[in-house]
Protein backbone atom coordinates (compact mmCIF):
# COMPACT_ATOMS: atom_id res chain seq x y z
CA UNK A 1 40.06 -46.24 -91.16
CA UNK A 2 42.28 -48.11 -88.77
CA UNK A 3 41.78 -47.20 -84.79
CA UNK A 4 45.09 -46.60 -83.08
CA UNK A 5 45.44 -48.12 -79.55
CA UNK A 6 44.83 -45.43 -77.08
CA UNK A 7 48.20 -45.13 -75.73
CA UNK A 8 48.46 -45.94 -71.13
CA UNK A 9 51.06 -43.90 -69.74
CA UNK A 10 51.90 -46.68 -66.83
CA UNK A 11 53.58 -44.02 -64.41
CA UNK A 12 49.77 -42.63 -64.38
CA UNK A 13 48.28 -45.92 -63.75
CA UNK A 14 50.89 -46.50 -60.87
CA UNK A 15 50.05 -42.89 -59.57
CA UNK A 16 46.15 -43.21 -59.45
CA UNK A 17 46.87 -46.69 -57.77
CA UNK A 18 49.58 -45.42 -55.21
CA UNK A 19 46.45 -42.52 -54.37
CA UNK A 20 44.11 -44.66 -53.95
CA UNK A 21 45.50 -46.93 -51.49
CA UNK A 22 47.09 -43.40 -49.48
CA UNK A 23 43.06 -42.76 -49.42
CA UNK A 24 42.21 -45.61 -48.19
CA UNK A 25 44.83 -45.90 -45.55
CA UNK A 26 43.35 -41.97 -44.35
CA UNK A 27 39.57 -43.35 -44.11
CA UNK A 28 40.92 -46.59 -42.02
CA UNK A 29 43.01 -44.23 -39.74
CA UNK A 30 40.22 -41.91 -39.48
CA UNK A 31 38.19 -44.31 -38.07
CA UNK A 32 40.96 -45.75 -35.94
CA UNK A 33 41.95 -42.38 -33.82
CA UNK A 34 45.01 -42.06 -36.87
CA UNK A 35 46.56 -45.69 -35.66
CA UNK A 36 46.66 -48.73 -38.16
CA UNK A 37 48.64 -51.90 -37.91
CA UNK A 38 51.06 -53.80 -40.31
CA UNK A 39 48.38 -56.46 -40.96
CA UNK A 40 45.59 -54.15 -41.89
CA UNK A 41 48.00 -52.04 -44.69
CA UNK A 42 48.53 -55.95 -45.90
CA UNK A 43 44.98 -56.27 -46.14
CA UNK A 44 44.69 -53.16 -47.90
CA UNK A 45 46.66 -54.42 -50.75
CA UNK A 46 49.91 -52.64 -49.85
CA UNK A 47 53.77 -54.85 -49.88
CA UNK A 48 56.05 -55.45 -47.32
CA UNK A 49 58.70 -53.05 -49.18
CA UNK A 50 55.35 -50.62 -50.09
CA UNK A 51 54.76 -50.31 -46.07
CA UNK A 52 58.57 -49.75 -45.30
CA UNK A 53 58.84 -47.38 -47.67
CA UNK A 54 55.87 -45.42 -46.00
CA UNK A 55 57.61 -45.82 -42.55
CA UNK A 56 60.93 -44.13 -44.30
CA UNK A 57 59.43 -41.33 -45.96
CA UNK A 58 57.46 -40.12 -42.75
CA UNK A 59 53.82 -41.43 -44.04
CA UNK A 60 53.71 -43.85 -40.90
CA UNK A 61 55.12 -43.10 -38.05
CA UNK A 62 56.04 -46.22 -35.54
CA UNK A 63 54.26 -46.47 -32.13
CA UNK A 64 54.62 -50.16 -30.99
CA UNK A 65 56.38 -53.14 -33.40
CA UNK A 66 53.47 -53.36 -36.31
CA UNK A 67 51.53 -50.57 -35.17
CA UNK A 68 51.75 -46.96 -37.11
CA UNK A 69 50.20 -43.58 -36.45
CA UNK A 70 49.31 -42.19 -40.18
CA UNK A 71 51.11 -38.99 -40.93
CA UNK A 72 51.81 -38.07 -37.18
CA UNK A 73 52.12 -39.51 -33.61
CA UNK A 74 50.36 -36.88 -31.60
CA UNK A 75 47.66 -39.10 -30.80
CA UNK A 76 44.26 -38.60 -28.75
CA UNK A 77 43.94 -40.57 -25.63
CA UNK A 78 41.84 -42.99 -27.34
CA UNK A 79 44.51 -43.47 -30.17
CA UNK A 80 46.83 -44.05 -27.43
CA UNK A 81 44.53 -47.11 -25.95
CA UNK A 82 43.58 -48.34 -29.36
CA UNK A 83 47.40 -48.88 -30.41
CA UNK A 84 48.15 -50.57 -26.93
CA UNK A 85 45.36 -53.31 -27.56
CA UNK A 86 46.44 -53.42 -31.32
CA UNK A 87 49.87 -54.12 -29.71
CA UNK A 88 48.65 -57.01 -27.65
CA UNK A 89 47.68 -58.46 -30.75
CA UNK A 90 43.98 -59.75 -32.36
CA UNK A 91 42.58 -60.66 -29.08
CA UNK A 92 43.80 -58.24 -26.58
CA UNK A 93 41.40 -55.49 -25.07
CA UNK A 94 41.86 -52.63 -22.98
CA UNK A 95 41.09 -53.57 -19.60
CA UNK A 96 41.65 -52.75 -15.32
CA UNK A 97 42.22 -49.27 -14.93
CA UNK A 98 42.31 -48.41 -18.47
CA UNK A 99 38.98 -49.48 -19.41
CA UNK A 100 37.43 -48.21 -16.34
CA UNK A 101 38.81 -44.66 -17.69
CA UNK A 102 37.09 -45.45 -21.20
CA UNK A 103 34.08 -46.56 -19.53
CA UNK A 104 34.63 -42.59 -17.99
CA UNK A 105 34.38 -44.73 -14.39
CA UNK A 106 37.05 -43.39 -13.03
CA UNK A 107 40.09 -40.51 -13.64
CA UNK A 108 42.77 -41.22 -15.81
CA UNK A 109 45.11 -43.75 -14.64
CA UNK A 110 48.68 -43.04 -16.09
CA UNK A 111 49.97 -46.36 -18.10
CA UNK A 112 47.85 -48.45 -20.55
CA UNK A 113 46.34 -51.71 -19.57
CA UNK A 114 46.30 -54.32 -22.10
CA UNK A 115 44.55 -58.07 -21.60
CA UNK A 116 46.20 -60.16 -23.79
CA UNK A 117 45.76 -64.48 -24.05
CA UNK A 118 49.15 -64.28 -24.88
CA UNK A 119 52.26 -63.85 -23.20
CA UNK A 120 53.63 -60.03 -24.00
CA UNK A 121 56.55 -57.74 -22.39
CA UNK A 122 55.37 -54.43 -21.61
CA UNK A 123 56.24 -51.58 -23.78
CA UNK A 124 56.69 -47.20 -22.32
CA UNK A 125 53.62 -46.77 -20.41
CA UNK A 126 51.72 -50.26 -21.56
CA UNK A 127 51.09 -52.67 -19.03
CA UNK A 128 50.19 -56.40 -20.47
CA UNK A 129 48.27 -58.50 -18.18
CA UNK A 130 48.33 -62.24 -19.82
CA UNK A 131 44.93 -64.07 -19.38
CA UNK A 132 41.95 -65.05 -21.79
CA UNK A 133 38.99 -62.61 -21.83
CA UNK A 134 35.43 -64.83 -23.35
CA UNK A 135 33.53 -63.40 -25.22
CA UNK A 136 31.10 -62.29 -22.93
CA UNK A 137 33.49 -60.57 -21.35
CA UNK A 138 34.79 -58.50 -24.12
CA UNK A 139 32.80 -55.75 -25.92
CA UNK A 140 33.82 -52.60 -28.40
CA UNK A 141 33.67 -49.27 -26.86
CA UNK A 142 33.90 -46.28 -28.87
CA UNK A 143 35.84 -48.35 -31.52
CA UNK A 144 37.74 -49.71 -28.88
CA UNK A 145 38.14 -53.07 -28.62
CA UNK A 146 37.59 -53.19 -24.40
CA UNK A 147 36.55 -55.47 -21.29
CA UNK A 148 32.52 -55.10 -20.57
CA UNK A 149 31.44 -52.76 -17.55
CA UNK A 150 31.35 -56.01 -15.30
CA UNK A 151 34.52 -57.30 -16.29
CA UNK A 152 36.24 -53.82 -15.99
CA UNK A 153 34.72 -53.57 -11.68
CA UNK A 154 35.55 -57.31 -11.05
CA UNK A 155 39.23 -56.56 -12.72
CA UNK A 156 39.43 -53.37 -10.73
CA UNK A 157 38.93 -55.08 -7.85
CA UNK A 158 42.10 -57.25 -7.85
CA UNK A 159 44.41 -54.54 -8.70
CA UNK A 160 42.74 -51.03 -7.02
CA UNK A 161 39.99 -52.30 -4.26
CA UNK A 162 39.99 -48.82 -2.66
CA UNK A 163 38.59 -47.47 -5.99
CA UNK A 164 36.01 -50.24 -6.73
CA UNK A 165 32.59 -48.19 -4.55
CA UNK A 166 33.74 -44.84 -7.06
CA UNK A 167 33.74 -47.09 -9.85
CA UNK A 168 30.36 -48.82 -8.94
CA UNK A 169 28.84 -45.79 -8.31
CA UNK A 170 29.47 -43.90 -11.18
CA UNK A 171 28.78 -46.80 -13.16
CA UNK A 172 25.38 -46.96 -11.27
CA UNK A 173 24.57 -43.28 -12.45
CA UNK A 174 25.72 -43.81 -16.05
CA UNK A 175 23.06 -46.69 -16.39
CA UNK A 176 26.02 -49.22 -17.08
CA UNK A 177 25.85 -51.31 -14.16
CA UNK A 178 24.84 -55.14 -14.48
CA UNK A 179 24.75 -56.16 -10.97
CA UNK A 180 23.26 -59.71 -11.77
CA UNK A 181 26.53 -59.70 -14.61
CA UNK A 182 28.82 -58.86 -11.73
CA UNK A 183 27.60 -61.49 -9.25
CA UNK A 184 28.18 -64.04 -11.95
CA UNK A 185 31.47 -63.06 -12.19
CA UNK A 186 32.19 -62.87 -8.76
CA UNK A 187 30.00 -66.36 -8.25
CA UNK A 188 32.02 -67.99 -10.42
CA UNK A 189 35.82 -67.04 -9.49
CA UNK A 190 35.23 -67.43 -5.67
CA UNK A 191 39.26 -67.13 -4.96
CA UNK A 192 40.39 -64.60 -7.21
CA UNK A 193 41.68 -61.22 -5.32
CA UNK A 194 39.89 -58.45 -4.93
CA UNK A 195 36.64 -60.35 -4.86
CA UNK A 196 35.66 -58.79 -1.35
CA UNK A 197 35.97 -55.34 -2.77
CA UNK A 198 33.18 -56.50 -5.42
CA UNK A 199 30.93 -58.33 -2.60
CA UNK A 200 30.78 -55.70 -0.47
CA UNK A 201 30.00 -52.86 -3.22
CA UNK A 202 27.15 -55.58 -4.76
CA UNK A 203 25.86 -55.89 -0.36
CA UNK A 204 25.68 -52.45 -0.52
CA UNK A 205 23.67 -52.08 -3.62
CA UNK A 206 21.51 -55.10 -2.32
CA UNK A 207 20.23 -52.67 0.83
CA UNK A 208 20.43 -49.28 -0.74
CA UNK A 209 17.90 -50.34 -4.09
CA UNK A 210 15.52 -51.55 -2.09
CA UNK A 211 14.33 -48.08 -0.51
CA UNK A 212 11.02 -47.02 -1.86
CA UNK A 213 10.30 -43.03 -2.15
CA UNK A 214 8.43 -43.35 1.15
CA UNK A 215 10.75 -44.20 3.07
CA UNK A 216 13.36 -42.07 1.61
CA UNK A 217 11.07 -39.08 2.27
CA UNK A 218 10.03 -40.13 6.02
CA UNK A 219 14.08 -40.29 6.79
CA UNK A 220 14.69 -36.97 5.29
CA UNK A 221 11.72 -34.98 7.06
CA UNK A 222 12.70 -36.65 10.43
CA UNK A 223 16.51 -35.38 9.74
CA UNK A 224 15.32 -32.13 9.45
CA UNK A 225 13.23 -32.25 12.58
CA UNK A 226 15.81 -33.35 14.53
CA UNK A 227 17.99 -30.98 13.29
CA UNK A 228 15.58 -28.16 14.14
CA UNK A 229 15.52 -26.93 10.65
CA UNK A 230 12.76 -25.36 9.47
CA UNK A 231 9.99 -27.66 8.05
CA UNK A 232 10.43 -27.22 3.93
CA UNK A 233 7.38 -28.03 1.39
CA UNK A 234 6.96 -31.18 -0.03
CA UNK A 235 6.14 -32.61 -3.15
CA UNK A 236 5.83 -28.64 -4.08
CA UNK A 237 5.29 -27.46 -7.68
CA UNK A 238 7.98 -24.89 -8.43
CA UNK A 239 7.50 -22.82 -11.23
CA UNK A 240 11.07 -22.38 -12.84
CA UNK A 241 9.90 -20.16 -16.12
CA UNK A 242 10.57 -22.77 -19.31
CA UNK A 243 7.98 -25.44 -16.94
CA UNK A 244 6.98 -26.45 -13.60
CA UNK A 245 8.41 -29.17 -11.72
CA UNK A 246 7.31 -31.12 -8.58
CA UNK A 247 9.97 -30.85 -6.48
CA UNK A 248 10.71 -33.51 -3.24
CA UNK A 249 11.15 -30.37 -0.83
CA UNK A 250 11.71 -26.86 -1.06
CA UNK A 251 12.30 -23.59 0.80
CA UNK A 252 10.65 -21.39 -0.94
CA UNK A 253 11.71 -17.88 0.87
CA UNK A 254 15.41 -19.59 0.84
CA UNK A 255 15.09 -20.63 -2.59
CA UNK A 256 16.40 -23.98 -2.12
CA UNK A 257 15.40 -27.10 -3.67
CA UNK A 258 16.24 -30.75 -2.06
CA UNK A 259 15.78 -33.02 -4.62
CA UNK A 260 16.07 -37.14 -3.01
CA UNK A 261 17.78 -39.65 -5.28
CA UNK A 262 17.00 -43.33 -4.18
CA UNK A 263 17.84 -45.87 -6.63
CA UNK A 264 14.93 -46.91 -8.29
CA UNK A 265 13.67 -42.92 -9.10
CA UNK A 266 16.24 -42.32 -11.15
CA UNK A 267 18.43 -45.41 -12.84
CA UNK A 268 17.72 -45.19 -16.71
CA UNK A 269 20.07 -42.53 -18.83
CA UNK A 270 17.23 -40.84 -19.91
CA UNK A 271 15.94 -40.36 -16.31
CA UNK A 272 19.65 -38.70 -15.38
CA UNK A 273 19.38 -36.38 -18.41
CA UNK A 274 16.25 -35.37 -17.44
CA UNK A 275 16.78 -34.37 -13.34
CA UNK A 276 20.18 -33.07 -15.16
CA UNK A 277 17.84 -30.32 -17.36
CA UNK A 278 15.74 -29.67 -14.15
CA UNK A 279 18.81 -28.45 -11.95
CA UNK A 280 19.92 -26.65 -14.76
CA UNK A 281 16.68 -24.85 -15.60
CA UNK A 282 16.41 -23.86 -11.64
CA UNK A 283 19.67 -22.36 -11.68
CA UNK A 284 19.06 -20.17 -14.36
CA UNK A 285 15.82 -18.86 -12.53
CA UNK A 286 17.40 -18.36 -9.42
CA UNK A 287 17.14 -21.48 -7.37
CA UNK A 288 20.16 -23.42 -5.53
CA UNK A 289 19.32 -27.26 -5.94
CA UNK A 290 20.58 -30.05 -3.53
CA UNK A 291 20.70 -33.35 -4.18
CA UNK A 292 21.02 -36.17 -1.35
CA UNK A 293 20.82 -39.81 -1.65
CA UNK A 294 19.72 -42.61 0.65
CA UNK A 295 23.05 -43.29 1.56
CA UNK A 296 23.90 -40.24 2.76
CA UNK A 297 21.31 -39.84 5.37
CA UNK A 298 22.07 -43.34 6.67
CA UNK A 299 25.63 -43.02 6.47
CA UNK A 300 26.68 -39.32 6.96
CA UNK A 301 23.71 -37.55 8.06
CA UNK A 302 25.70 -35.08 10.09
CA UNK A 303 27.38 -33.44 6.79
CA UNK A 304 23.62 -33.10 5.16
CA UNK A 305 22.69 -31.17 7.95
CA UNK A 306 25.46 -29.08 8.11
CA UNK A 307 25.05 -28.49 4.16
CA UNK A 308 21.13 -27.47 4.60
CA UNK A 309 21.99 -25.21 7.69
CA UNK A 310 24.53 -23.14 5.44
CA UNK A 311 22.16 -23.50 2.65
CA UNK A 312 19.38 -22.10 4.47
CA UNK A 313 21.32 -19.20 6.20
CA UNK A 314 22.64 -18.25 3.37
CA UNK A 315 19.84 -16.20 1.87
């Protein structure tokens, strides 16, 4: 008996091919906040002509020259940011304002800002800022390709100074703050502007992480003495149901808790999560917590009276 060729219908082949490569382009834009770029549907296998005919039918929809939302263009925020860098081409990050907003350093900032080596117009709501970023410099942030913590302050400094100590600060409490990264920075681009924005943030960190717990502690109780408050309970176990916590001071008939941040007590992420869980867990059994840092009492000790005097009245 004779075997018969099994007979390929090519219009099958073609369609299983065509799905394929529609699949793949979905997982890529998945990852990708729904943006892809002309170069990566090359990569993929796809034409020129197989691309444009994507773009006419409504598959891809055009953001920036080369750069394509898949199906639709109501991007996320970080869709938004990721097509702006993919716009600045293979090198560019997200960087100044922008990256300090993916960092989650500071509010959103209203137009994209792209770092780019080379020279680029700006596009609706992109700002391109042309100068090389090294490697050291550069890091991936949520799939984002985006200037490192350090870079982000010392560019925020040359374009927003007034925003620089929020920045720093919340970068502090985050646990994303290289300060010996920073300096280097800083050390080694003397001229640049905004560099006295970053020195005086970095000589402010120099005297406020030195403070131990005792002497935190002996500023606070003196405040209060001063102030004629009455004297609260120290290092006090308070029992708040789920455990018991040791708590810096505490008015127990006022139900108020004073916890004292200084920066060495509480600097690692796992250390914020944890006094996070504590103030949440005396909440929900009936206790108002206060939190007050070391530069508060030196630098505005007035308002953390008036703040414990309300507190404590208000019973």
């Amino acid at each position: 008996m004779v075997a018969h060729p099994r007979h390929v219908d090519p219009n099958s082949s073609r369609q299983r091919a065509a799905s394929a490569i529609d699949h793949a382009i979905a997982t890529l834009a998945w990852r990708q906040y729904g943006v892809v770029t002309r170069w990566q549907l090359r990569e993929l296998g796809l034409s020129e002509e197989e691309i444009d005919y994507r773009l006419a039918i409504g598959r891809l929809r055009l953001i920036y020259k080369a750069v394509y939302a898949v199906g639709h263009d109501r991007l996320a925020p970080e869709g938004r940011w990721l097509a702006a860098v993919f716009a600045g081409g293979r090198e560019a990050v997200l960087s100044h304002r922008s990256a300090a907003r993916l960092w989650d350093l500071l509010p959103h900032s209203g137009r994209i800002d792209v770092t780019s080596p080379t020279k680029r117009r700006d596009r609706p709501g992109v700002h391109f800022i042309r100068s090389s970023v090294e490697s050291f410099d550069r890091t991936e942030h949520r799939g984002i390709p985006v200037t490192t913590v350090a870079r982000t302050l010392f560019d925020l400094g040359a374009v927003d100074p007034g925003r620089v100590p929020k920045a720093f600060e919340q970068a502090d409490v985050l646990g994303l703050l290289d300060v010996s990264e920073l300096q280097g920075l800083v050390d080694g681009n003397q001229r640049r502007p905004g560099t006295s924005a970053i020195r005086a943030v970095l000589a402010s960190a120099v005297r406020w992480r030195g403070i131990t717990r005792s002497e935190l502690e002996m500023r606070f109780r003196a405040l209060v003495e001063d102030a004629g408050l009455p004297a609260p309970a120290t290092n006090s176990p308070v029992d708040l149901g789920a455990f018991v916590v040791e708590a810096d001071a505490v008015w127990h008939d006022a139900r108020l808790i004073v916890e004292l941040d200084g920066y060495a007590f509480h600097r690692t992420p796992a250390a914020f999560e944890r006094d996070r869980e504590r103030d949440r867990a005396a909440v929900a059994a009936g206790w108002r917590v206060i939190r007050v840092t070391w530069r508060q009492l030196a630098n505005d000790p007035r308002s953390v009276v008036r703040d414990l005097r309300r507190a404590l009245s208000a019973r």
